[in-house]
C-alpha atoms as a PDB file:
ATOM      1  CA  UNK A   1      62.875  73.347 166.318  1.00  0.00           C
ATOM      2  CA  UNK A   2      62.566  72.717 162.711  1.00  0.00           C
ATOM      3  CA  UNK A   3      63.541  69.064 162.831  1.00  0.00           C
ATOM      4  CA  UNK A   4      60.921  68.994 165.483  1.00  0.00           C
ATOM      5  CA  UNK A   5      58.331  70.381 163.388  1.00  0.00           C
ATOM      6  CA  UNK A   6      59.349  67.897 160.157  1.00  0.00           C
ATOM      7  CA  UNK A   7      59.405  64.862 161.771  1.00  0.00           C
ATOM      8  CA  UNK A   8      55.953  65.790 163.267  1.00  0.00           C
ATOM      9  CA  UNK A   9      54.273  66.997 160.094  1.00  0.00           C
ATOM     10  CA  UNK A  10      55.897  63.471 158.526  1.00  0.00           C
ATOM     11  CA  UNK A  11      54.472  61.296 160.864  1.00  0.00           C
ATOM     12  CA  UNK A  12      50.880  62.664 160.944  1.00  0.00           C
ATOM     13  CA  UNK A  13      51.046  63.239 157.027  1.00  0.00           C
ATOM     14  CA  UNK A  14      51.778  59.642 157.113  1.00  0.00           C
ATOM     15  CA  UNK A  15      49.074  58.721 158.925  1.00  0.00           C
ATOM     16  CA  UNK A  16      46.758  60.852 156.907  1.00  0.00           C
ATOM     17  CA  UNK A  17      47.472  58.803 154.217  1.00  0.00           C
ATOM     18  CA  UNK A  18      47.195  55.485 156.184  1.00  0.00           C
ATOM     19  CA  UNK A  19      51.229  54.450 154.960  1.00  0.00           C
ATOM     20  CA  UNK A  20      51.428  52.750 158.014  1.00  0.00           C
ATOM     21  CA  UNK A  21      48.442  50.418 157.593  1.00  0.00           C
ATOM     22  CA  UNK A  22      49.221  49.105 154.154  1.00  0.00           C
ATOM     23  CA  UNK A  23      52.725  48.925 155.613  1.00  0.00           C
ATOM     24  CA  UNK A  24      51.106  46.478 158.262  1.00  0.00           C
ATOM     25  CA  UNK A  25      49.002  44.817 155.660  1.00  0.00           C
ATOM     26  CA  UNK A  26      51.942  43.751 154.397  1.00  0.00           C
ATOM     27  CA  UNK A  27      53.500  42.178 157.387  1.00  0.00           C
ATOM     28  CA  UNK A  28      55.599  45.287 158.592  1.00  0.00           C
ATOM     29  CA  UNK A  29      55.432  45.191 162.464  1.00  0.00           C
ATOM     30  CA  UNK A  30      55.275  48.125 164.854  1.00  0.00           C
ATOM     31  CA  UNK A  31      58.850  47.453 166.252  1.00  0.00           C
ATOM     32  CA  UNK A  32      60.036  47.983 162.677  1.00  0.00           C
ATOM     33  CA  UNK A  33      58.178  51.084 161.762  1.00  0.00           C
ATOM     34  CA  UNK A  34      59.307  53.146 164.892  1.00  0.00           C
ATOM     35  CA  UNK A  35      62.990  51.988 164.799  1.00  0.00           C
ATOM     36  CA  UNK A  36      62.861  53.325 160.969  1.00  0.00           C
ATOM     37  CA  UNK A  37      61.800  56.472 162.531  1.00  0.00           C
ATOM     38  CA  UNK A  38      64.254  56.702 165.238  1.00  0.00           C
ATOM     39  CA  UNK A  39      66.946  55.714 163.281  1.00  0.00           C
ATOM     40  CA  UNK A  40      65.971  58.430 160.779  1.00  0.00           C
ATOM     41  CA  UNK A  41      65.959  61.234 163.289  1.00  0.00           C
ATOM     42  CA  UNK A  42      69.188  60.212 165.095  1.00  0.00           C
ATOM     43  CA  UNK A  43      70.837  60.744 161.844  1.00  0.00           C
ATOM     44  CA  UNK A  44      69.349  64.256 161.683  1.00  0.00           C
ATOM     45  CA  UNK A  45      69.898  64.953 164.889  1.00  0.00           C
ATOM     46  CA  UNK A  46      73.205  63.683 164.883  1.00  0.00           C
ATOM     47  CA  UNK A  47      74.296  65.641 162.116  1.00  0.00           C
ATOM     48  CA  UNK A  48      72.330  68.803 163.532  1.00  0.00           C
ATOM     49  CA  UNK A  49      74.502  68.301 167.139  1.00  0.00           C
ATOM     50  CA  UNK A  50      77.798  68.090 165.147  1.00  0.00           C
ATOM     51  CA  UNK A  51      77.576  71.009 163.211  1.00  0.00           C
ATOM     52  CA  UNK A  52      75.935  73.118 166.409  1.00  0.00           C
ATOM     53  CA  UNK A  53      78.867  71.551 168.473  1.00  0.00           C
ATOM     54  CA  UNK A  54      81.649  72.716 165.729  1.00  0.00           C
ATOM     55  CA  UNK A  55      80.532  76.275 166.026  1.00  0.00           C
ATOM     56  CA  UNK A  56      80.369  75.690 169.649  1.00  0.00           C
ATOM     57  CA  UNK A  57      84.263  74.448 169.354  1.00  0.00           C
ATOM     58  CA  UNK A  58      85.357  77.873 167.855  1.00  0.00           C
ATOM     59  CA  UNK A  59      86.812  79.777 170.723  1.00  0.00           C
ATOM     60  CA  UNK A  60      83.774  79.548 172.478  1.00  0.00           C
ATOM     61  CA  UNK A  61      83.824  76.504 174.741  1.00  0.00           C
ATOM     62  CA  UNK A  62      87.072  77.027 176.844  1.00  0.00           C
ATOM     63  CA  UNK A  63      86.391  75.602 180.163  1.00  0.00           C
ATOM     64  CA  UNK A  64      84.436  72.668 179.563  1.00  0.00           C
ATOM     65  CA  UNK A  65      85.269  69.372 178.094  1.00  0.00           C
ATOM     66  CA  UNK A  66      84.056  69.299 174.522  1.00  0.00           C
ATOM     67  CA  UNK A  67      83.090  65.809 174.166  1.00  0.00           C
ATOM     68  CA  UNK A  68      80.616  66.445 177.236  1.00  0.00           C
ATOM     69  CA  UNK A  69      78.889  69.166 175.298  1.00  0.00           C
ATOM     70  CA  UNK A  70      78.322  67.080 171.920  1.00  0.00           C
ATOM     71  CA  UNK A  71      76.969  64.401 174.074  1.00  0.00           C
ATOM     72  CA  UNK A  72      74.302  66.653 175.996  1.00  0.00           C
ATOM     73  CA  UNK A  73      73.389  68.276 172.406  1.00  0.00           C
ATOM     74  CA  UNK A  74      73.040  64.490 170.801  1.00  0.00           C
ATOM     75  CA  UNK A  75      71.264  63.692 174.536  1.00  0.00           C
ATOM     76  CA  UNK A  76      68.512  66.584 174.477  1.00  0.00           C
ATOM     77  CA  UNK A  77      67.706  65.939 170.388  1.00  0.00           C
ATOM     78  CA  UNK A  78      67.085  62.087 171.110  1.00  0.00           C
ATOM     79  CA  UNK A  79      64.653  63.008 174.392  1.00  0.00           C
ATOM     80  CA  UNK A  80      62.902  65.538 171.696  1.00  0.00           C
ATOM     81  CA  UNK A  81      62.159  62.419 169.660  1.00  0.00           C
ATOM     82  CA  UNK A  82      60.879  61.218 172.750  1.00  0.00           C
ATOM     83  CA  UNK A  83      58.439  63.407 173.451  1.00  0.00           C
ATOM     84  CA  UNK A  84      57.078  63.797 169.743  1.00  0.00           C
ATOM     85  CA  UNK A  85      56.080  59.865 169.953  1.00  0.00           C
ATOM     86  CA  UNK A  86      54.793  60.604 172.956  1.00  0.00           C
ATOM     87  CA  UNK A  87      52.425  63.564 171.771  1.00  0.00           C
END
């Protein structure tokens, strides 16, 4: 949940402090400012799912395939980004 609450505080810090409307001024479009932000939290949450999956990999997942359970932790922390645009 704390990536959750970063990326949140981030984005309505930066709109506190109208970033995003000088960034426009200057010719930045929308597309551009929300892929920077996706791209920025599928980094996090990439890293976040490998290291949660690697403790997963230690003698606790036995009867499942591993890359299946990386790919719903990476699945569920790119839906969370989701939602936070959404809210």
């Amino acid at each position: 949940m704390l990536p959750v609450y970063n990326i949140t505080f981030q984005i309505v810090k930066e709109k506190e402090s109208k970033t995003k409307e000088s960034m426009r001024m200057m010719g930045m479009t929308d597309t551009s400012y929300w892929l920077s932000w996706f791209a920025y939290y599928t980094l996090i949450n990439t890293i976040i799912s490998l290291v949660g999956w690697l403790c997963l990999c230690i003698n606790v997942i036995q009867y499942s395939t591993p890359a299946y359970v990386f790919l719903y932790m990476w699945l569920f922390g790119e839906s969370v980004f989701g939602q936070i645009v959404f809210l």
